[in-house]
C-alpha atoms as a PDB file:
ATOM      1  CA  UNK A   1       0.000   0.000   0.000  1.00  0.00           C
ATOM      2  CA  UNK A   2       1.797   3.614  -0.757  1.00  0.00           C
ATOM      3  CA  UNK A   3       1.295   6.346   1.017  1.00  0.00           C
ATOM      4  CA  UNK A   4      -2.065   7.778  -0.406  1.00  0.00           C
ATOM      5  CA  UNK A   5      -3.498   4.857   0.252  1.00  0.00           C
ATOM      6  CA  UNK A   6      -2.411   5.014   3.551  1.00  0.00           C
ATOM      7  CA  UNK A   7      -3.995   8.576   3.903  1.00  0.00           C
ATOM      8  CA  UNK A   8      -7.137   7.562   2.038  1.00  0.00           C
ATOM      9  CA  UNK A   9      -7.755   4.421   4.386  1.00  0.00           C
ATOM     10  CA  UNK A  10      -7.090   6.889   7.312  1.00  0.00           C
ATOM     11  CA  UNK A  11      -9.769   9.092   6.119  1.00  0.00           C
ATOM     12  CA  UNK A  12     -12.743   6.844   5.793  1.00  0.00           C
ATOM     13  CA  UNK A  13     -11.598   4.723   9.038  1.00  0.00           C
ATOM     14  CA  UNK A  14     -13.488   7.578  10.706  1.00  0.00           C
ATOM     15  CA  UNK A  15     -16.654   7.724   8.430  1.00  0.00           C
ATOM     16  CA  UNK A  16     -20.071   6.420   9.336  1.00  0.00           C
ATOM     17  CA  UNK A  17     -21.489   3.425   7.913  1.00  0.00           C
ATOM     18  CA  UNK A  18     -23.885   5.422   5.578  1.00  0.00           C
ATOM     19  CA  UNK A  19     -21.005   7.510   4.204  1.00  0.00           C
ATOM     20  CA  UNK A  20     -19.158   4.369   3.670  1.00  0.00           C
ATOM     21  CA  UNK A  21     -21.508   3.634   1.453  1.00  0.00           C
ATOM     22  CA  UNK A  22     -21.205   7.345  -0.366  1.00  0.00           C
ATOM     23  CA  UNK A  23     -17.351   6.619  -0.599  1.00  0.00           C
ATOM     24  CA  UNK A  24     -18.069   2.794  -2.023  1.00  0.00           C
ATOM     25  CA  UNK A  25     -20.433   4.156  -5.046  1.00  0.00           C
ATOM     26  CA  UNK A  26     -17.958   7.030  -5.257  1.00  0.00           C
ATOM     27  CA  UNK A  27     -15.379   4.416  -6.095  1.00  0.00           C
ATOM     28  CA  UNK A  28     -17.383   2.222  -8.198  1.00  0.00           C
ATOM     29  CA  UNK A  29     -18.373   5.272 -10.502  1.00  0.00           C
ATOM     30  CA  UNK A  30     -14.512   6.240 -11.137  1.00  0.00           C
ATOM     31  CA  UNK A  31     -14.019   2.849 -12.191  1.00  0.00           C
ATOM     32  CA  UNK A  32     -17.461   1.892 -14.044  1.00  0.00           C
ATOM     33  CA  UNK A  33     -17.231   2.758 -17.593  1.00  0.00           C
ATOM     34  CA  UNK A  34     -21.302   2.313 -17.837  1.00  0.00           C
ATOM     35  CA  UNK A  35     -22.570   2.565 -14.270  1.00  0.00           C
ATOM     36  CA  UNK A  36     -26.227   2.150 -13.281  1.00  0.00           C
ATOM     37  CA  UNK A  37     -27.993   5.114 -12.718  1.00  0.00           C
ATOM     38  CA  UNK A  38     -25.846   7.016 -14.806  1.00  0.00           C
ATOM     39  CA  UNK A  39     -28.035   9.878 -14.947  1.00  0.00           C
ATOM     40  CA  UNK A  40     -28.558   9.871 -11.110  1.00  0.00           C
ATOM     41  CA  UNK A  41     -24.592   9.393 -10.692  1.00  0.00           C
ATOM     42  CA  UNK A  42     -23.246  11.671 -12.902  1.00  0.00           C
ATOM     43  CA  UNK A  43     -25.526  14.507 -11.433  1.00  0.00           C
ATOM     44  CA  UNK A  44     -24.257  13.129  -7.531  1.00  0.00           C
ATOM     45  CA  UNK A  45     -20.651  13.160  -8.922  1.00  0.00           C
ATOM     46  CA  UNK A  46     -20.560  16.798 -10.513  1.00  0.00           C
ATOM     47  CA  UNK A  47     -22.368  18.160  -7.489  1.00  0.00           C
ATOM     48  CA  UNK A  48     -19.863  16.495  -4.975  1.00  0.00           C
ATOM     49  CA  UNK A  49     -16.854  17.623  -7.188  1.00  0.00           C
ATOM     50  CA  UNK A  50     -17.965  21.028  -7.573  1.00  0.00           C
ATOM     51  CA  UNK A  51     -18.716  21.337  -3.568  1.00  0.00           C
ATOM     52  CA  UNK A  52     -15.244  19.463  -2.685  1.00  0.00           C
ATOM     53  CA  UNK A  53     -13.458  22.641  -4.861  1.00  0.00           C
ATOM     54  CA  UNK A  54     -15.388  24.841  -2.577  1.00  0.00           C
ATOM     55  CA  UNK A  55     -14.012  23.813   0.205  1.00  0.00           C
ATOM     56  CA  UNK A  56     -10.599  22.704  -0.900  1.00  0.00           C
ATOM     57  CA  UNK A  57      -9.064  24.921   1.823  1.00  0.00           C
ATOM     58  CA  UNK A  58     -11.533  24.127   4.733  1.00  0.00           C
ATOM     59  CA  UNK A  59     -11.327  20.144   4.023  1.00  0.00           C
ATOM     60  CA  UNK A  60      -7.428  20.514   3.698  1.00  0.00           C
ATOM     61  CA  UNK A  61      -7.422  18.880  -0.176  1.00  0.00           C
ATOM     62  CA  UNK A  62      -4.834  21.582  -1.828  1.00  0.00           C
ATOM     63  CA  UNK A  63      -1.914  19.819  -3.456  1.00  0.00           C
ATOM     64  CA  UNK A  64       0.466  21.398  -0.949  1.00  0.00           C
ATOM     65  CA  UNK A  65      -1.601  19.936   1.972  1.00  0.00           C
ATOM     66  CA  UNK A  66      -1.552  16.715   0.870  1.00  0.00           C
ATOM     67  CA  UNK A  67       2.102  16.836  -0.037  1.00  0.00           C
ATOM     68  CA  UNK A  68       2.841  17.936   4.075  1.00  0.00           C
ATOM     69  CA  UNK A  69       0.263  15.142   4.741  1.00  0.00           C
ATOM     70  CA  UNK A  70       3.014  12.674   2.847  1.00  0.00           C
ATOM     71  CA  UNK A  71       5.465  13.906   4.335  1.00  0.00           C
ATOM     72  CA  UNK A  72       4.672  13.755   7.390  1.00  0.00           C
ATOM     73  CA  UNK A  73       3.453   9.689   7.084  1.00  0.00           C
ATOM     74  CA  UNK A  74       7.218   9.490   5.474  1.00  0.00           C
ATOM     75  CA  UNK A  75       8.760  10.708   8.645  1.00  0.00           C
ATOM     76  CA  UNK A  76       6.598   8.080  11.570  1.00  0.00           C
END
């Protein structure tokens, strides 16, 4: 496992059961090349995208945050 897995498994440990499932069909949808629901999805995963770039500062997302984020799992 590298280290953004590492951080990405560290971030849902916390999550709820029902946002578990947000972060499964999350996955699924990167990967599916047809998923079902498409319309539903796609809608879900433009509105999620475009509220996650909101907030890129508040959730701590920025490229630069995630690179001290490495670094710092590089150094325990």
């Amino acid at each position: 496992m590298n280290d953004l897995e590492k951080i990405i498994v560290e971030e849902i440990s916390t999550l709820e059961d029902m946002r578990l499932i947000d972060v499964i069909g999350f996955i699924r949808y990167l990967k599916a090349e047809k998923p079902i629901r498409q319309e539903w999805i796609s809608a879900w995963y433009e509105s999620a995208i475009q509220s996650i770039h909101e907030r890129e500062d508040e959730l701590k997302i920025t490229p630069a945050e995630l690179e001290k984020q490495l670094r710092k799992k590089k150094g325990e």
